[in-house]
Protein backbone atom coordinates (compact mmCIF):
# COMPACT_ATOMS: atom_id res chain seq x y z
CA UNK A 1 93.42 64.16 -5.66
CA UNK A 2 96.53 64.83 -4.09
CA UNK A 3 98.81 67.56 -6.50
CA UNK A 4 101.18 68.80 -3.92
CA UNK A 5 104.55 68.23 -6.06
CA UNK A 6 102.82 70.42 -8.50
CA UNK A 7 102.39 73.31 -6.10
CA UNK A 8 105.85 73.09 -5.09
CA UNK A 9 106.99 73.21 -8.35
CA UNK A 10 105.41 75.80 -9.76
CA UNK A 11 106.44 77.82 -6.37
CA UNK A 12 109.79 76.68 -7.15
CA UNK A 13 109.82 77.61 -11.23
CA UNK A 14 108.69 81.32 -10.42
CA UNK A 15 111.94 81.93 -9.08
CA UNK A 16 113.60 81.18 -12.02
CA UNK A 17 111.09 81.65 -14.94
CA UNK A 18 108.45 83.97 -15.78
CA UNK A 19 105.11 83.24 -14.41
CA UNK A 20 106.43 79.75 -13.73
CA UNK A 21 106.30 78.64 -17.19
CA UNK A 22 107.63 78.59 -20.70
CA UNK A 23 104.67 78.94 -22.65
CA UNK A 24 102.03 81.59 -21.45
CA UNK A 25 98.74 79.10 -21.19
CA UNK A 26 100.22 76.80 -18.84
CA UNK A 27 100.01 78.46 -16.30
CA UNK A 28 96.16 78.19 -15.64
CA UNK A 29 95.75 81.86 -15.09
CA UNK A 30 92.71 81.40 -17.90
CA UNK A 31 90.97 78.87 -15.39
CA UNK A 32 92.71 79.34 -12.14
CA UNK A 33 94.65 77.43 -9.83
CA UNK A 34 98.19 75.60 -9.92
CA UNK A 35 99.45 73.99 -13.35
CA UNK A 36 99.93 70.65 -13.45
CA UNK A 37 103.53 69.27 -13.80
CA UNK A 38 103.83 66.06 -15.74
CA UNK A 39 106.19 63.01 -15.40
CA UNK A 40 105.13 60.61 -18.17
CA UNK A 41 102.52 59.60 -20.42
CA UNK A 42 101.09 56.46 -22.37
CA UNK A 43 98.79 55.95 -25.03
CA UNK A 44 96.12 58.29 -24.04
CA UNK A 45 97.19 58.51 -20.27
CA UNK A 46 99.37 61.37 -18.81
CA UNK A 47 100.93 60.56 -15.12
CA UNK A 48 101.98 63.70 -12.82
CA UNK A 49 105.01 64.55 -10.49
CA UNK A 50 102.51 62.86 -7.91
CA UNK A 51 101.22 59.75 -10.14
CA UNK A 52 98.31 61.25 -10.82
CA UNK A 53 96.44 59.40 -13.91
CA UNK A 54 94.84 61.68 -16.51
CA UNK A 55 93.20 61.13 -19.78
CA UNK A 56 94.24 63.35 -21.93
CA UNK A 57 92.87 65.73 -24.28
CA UNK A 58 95.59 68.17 -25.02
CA UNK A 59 97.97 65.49 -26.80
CA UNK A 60 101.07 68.03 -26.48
CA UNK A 61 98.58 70.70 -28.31
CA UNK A 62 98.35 68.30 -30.88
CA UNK A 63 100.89 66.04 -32.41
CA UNK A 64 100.75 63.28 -30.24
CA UNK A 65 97.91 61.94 -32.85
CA UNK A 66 98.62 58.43 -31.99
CA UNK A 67 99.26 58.30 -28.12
CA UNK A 68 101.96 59.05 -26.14
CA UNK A 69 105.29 56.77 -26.50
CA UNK A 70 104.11 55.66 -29.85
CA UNK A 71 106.87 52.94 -29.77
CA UNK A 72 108.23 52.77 -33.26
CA UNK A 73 108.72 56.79 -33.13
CA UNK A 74 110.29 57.02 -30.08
CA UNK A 75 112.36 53.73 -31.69
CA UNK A 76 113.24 56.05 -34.63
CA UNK A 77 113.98 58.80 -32.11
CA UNK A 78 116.83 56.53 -30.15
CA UNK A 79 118.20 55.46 -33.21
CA UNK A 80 118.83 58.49 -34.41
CA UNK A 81 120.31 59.59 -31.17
CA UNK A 82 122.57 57.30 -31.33
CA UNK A 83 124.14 58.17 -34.56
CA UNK A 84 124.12 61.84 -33.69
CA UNK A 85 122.40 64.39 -32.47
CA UNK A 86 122.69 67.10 -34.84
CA UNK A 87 124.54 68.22 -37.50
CA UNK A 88 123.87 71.48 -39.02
CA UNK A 89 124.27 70.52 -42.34
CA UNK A 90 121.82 68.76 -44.95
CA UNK A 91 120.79 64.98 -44.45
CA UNK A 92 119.14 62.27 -46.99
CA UNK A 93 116.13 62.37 -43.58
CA UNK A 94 115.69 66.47 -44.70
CA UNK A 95 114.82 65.15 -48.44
CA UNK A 96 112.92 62.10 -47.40
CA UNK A 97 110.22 64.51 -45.15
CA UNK A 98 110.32 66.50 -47.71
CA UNK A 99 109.23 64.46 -50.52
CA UNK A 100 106.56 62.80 -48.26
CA UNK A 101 105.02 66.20 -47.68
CA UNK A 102 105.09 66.95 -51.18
CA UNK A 103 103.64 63.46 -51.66
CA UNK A 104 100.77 64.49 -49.29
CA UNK A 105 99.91 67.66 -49.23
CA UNK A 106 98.39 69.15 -52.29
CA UNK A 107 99.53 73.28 -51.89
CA UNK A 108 103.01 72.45 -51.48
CA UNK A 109 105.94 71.57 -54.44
CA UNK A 110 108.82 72.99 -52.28
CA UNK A 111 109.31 72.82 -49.20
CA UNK A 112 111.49 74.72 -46.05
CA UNK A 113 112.07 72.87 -42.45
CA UNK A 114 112.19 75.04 -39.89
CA UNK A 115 111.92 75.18 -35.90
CA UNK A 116 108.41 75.67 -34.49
CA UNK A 117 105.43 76.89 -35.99
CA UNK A 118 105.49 80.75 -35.32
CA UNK A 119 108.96 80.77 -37.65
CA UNK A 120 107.10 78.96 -40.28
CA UNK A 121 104.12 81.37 -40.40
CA UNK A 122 106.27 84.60 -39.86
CA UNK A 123 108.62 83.15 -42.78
CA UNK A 124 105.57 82.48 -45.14
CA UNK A 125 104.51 86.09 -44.76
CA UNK A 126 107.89 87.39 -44.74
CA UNK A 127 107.97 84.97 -48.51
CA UNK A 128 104.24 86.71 -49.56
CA UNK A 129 105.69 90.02 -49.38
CA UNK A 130 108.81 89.86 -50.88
CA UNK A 131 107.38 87.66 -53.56
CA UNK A 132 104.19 90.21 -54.02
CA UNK A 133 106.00 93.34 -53.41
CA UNK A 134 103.29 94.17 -51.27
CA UNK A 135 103.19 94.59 -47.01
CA UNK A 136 99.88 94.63 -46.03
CA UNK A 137 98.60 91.10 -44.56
CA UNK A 138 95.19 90.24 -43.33
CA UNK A 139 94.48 87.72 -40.71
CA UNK A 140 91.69 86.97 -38.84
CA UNK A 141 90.55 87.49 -35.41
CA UNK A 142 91.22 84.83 -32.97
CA UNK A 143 92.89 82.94 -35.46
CA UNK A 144 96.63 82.78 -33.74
CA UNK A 145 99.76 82.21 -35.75
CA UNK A 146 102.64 82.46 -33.26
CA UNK A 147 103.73 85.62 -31.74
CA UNK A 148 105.46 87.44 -34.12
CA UNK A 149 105.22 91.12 -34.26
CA UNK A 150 103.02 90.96 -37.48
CA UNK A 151 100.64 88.17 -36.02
CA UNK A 152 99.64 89.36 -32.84
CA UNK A 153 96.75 92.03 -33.47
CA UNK A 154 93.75 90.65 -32.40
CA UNK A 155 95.26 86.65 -31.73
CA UNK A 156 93.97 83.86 -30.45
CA UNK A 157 95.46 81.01 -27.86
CA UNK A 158 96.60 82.40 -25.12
CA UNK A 159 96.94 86.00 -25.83
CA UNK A 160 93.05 85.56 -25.46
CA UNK A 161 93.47 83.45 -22.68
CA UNK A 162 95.40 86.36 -20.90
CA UNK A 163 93.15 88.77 -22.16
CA UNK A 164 95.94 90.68 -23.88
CA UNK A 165 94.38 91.96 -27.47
CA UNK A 166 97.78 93.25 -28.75
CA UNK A 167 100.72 92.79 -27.00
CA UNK A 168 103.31 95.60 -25.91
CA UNK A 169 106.84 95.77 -27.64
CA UNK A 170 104.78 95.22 -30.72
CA UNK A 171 105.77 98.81 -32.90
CA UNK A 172 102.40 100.40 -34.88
CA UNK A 173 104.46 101.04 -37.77
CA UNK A 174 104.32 97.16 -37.92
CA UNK A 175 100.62 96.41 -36.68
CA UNK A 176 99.61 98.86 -39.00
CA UNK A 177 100.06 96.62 -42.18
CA UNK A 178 98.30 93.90 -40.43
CA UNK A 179 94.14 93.72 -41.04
CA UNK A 180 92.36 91.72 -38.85
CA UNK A 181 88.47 90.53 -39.82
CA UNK A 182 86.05 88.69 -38.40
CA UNK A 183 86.23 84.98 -39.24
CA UNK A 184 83.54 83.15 -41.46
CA UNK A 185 82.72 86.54 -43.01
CA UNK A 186 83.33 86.72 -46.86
CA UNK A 187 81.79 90.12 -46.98
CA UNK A 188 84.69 91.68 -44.55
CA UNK A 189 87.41 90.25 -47.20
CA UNK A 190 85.75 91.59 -50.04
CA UNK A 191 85.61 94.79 -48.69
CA UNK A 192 89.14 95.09 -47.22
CA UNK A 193 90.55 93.98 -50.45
CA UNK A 194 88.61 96.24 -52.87
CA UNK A 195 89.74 99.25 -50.41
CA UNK A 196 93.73 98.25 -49.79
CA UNK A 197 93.62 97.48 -54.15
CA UNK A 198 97.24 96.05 -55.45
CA UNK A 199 98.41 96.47 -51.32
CA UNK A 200 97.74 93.15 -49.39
CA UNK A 201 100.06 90.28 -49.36
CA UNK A 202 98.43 87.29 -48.41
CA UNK A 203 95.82 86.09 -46.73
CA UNK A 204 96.46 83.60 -43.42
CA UNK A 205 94.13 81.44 -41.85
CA UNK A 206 93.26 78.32 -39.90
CA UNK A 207 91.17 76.50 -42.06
CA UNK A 208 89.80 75.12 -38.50
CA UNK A 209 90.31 77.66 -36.23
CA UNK A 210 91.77 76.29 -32.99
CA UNK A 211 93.01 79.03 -31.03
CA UNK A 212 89.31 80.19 -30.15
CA UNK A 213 88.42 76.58 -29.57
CA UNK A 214 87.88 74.78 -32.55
CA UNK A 215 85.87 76.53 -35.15
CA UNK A 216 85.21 75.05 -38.50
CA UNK A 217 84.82 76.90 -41.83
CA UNK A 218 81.19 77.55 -42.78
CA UNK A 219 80.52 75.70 -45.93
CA UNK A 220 81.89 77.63 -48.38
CA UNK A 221 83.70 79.93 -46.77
CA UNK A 222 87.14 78.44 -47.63
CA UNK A 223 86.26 78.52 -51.29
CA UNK A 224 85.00 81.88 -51.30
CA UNK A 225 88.51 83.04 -49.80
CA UNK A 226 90.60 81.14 -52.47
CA UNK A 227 88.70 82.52 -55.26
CA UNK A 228 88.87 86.44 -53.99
CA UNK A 229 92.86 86.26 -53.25
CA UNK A 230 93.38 85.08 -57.18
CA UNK A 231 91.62 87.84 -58.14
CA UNK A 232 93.32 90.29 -56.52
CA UNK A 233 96.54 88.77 -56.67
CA UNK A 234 96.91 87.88 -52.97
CA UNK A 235 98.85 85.23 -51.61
CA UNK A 236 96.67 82.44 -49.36
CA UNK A 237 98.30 81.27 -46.91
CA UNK A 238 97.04 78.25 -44.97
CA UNK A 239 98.32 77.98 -41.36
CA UNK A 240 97.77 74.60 -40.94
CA UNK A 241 100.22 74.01 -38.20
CA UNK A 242 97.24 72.26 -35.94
CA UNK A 243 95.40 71.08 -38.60
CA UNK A 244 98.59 69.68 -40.69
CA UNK A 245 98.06 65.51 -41.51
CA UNK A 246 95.49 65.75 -38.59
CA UNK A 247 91.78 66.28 -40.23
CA UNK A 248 93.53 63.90 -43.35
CA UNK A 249 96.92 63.08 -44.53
CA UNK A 250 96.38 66.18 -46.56
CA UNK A 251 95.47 68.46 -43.68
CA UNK A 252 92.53 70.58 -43.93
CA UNK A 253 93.33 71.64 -48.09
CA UNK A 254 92.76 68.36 -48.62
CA UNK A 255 90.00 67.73 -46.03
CA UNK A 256 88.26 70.90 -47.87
CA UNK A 257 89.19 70.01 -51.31
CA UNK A 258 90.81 73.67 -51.78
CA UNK A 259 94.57 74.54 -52.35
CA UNK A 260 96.44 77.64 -50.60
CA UNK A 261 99.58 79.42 -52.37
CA UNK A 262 101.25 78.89 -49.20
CA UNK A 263 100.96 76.32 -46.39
CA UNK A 264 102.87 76.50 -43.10
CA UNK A 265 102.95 72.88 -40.90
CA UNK A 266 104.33 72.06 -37.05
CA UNK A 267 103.36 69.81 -34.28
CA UNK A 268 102.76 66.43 -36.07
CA UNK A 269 105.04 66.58 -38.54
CA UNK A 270 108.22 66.37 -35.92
CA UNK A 271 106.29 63.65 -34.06
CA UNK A 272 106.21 65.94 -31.29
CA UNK A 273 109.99 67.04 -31.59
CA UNK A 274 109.83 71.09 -31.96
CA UNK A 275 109.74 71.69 -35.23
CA UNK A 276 108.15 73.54 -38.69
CA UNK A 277 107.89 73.49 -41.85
CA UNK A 278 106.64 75.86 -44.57
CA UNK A 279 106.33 75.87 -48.53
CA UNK A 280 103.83 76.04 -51.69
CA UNK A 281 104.54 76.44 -55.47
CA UNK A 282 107.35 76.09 -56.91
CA UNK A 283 107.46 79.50 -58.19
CA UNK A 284 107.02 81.19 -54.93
CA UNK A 285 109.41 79.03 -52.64
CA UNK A 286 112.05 80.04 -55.70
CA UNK A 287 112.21 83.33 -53.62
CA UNK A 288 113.42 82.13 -50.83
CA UNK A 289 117.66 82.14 -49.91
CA UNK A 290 119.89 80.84 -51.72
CA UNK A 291 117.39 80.47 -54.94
CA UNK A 292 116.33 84.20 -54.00
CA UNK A 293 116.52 87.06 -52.89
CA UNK A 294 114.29 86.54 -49.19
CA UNK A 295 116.12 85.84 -46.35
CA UNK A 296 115.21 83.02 -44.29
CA UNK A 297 117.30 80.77 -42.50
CA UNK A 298 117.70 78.90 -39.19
CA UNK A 299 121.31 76.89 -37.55
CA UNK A 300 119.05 73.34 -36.10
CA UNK A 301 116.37 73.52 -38.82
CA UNK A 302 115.90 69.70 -39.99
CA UNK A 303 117.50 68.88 -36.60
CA UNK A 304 117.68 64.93 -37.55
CA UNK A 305 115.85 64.03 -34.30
CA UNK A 306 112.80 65.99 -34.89
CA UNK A 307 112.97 64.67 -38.75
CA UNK A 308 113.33 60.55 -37.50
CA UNK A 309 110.27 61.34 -35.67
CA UNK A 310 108.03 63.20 -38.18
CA UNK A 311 108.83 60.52 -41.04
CA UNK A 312 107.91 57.66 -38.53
CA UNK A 313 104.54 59.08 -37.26
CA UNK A 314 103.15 59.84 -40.53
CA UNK A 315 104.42 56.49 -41.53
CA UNK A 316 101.78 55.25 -39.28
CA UNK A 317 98.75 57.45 -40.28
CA UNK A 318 96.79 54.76 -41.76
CA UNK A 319 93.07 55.51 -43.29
CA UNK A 320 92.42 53.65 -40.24
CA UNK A 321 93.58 55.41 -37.76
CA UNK A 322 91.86 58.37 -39.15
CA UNK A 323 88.43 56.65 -38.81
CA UNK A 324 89.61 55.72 -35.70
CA UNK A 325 89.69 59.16 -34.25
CA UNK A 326 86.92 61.04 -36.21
CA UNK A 327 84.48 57.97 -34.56
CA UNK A 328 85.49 59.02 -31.51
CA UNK A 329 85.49 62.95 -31.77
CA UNK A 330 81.86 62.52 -32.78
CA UNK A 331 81.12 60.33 -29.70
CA UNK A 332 83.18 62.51 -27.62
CA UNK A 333 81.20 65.91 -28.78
CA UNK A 334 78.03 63.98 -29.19
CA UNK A 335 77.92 62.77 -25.61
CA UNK A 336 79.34 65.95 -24.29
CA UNK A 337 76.20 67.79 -25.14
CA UNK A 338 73.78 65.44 -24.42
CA UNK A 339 75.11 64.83 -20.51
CA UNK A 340 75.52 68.77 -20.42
CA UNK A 341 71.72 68.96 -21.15
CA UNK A 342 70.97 66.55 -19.19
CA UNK A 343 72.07 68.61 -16.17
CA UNK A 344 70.33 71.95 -17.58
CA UNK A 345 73.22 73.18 -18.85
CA UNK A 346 73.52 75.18 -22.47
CA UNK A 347 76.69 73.82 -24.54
CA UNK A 348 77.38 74.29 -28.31
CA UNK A 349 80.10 71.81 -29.57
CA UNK A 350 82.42 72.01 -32.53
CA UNK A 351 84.30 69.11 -33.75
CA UNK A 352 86.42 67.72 -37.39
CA UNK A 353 88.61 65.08 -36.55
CA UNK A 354 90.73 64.96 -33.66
CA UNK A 355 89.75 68.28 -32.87
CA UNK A 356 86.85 69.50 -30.73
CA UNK A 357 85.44 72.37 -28.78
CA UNK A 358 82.44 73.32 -26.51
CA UNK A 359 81.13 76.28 -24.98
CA UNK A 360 78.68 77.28 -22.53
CA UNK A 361 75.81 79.39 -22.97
CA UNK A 362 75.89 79.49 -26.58
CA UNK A 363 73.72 78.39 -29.49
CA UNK A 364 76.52 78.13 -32.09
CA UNK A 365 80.22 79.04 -32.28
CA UNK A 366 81.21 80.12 -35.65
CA UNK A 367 83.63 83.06 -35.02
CA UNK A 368 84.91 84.98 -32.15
CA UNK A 369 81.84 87.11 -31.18
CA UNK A 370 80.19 84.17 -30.35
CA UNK A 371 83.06 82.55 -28.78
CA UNK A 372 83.59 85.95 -26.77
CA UNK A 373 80.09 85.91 -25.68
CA UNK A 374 80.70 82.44 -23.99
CA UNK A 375 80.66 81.49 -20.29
CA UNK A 376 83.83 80.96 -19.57
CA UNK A 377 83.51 80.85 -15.84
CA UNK A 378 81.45 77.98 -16.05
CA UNK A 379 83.81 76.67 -18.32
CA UNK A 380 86.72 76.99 -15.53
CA UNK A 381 84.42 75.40 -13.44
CA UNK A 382 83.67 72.49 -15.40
CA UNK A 383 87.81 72.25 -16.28
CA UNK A 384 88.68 71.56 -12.87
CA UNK A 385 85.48 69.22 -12.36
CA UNK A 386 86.89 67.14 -14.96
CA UNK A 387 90.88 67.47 -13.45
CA UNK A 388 89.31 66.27 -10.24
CA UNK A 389 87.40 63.12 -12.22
CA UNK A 390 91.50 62.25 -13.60
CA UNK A 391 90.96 64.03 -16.97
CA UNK A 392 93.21 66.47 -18.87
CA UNK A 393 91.29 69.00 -20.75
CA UNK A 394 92.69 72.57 -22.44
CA UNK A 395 93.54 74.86 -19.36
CA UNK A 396 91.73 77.35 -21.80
CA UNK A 397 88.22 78.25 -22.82
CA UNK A 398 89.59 79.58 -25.93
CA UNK A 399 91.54 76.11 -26.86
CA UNK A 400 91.14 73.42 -28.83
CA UNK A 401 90.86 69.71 -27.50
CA UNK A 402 93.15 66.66 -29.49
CA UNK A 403 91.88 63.28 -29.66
CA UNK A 404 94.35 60.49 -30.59
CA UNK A 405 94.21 56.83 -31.74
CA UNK A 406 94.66 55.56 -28.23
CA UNK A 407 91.74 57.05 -27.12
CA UNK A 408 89.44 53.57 -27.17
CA UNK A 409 85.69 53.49 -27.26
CA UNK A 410 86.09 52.49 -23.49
CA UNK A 411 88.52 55.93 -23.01
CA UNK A 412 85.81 57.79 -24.07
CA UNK A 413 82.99 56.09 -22.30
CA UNK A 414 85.61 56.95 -18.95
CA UNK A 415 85.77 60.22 -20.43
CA UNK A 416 81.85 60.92 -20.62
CA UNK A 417 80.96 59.09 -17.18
CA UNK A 418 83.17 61.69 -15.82
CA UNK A 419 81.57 64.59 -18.16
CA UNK A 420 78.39 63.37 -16.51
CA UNK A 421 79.74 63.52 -12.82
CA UNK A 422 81.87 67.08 -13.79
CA UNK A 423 78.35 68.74 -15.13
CA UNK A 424 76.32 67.66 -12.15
CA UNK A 425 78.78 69.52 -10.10
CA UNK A 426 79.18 73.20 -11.81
């Protein structure tokens, strides 16, 4: 497969950008080789620079739940353009998102828009401390919530990709109120909050983890959590920026049945547009400017564009669609392991809805040990196998996989005839 515009782009962008590349896991470095420069996609098909066809598994990290150039979104999206681009000041679109999140999503009353995901989580912490009084936070390890200063001890995505554990320019006076634990362990919570007493904030969490591939909550783990934070008086604080109106048009609260203080959303709720969103109770989103006294604010936040978008796609998340794409994660993961074993080869698989994960050499992935312990060489291996066979995977041993509503029973038969091809190869 011929990918030469790619390698003279990325030649090219290193001039000009760091590494080539605005976000850190594009550039490969956790599998090797060039990134991949993209022209176009449709449905579940991305083209190249070099017109390349790919079936694609990354779905923009996630929000492009029902295919690329969904066509009334993208309809919504023009329109929209054409009556203006921005404003910087409220519009009846801000209210209408709002109230449909409200509508939907059972942890939130209020509700903030904001830019990307990392300013919604650093904003909800920001919001459990000032509303707590307290400045310790605990998070867990892999889990990744964006790359502010608070969130990046021990994170996930591609600060594991890059094998960078804490990041410099990151002071200890502020890592030091962060506590990170293992994930899927209630013990570590109990202890950590009977020793830091009346001190920690909140609690944040994927409820799926899927910046260490996609790791589910053990069954009760979720519930356990909720129930310690009340006692102690601890915010908890769902990141559910991947798993937002993905898993269910509730997210993953909904999906689990159990209902954070705080909840912080991105990716599908701008229909792929940047944007974020966080809120929860009334009483606590009270707290934030110009109700309260915490600061939060941002000049393109409810930009109009990403706000057309958002309302349209979740317009269209029918229960179908949703049955749709959880048949098809379970085929996809299902057939996965059986052609890996069928080759002699050792896979665990993870998958809820939309979202899956496998690793090598592994019985079971439930936390970061395990996924730590994994082969990720073989994973690289079988990433480029798969490139070569025209399909788009992670660039990442330690990401998550999207599946969308255009991915058809026959995409995913494609997808496993080349899975079949990929493992006879590595």
């Amino acid at each position: 497969m011929n990918r030469s515009g790619s390698t003279e782009l990325i030649q090219r962008a290193q001039q000009s950008i760091p590494g080539g590349v605005n976000s850190p896991v594009r550039a490969f470095k956790g599998v090797g080789g060039d990134p991949i420069f993209f022209d176009r996609g449709q449905g579940a098909y991305l083209f190249d620079v070099d017109n390349n066809r790919y079936i694609d598994y990354v779905a923009s990290w996630g929000p492009m739940i029902l295919g690329h150039g969904h066509q009334p979104t993208v309809d919504a999206v023009i329109h929209q353009a054409q009556q203006a681009l921005g404003f910087g000041a409220p519009t009846e679109g801000e209210i209408n998102l709002a109230e449909t999140i409200i509508e939907y999503v059972p942890g939130i009353e209020k509700v903030r828009m904001v830019n990307s995901g990392t300013e919604a989580t650093m904003s909800a912490i920001r919001l459990a401390r000032g509303y707590t009084g307290r400045h310790m936070i605990i998070k867990f390890t892999g889990c990744y919530h964006g790359h502010s200063d608070s969130l990046l001890v021990k994170a996930g995505s591609g600060v594991l990709t890059l094998g960078i554990p804490n990041s410099p320019g990151v002071p200890p006076a502020v890592a030091e109120y962060t506590l990170s634990l293992p994930f899927n362990n209630l013990d570590a919570v109990a202890k950590a909050l009977a020793e830091y007493k009346d001190q920690v904030a909140c609690v944040i969490i994927e409820p799926v983890a899927g910046n260490m591939g996609c790791i589910p909550p053990l069954p009760g783990y979720l519930e356990g959590l909720r129930e310690m934070t009340a006692q102690a008086g601890t915010l908890l604080i769902f990141d559910e920026v991947m798993t937002g109106f993905r898993l269910s048009p509730g997210g993953a609260q909904a999906y689990y049945g159990i209902s954070p203080d705080l909840t912080t959303l991105g990716k599908i709720v701008g229909g792929g547009l940047p944007v974020g969103a966080f809120g929860g109770r009334a009483d606590i989103m009270s707290h934030i400017a110009p109700d309260g006294p915490v600061y939060q604010a941002g000049t393109l936040s409810g930009n109009p564009l990403a706000v057309a978008a958002g309302l349209t796609m979740l317009e269209h998340l029918t229960p179908q669609v949703y049955q749709a794409i959880d048949q098809a994660t379970t085929r996809l993961a299902a057939g996965l392991a059986e052609r890996a074993a069928g080759h002699g080869h050792r896979i665990a698989t993870n998958h809820v809805c939309g979202m899956f994960g496998l690793f090598f050499d592994v019985d079971a992935a439930h936390h970061f040990e395990h996924v730590a312990n994994s082969n990720t060489d073989k994973f690289n291996r079988f990433f480029h196998a798969m490139l070569d066979e025209g399909v788009y995977l992670a660039p990442s041993a330690f990401e998550t996989g999207f599946i969308s509503a255009s991915h058809t029973p026959d995409i995913i038969d494609q997808t496993l005839a080349a899975a079949d091809r990929a493992f006879a190869k590595i």
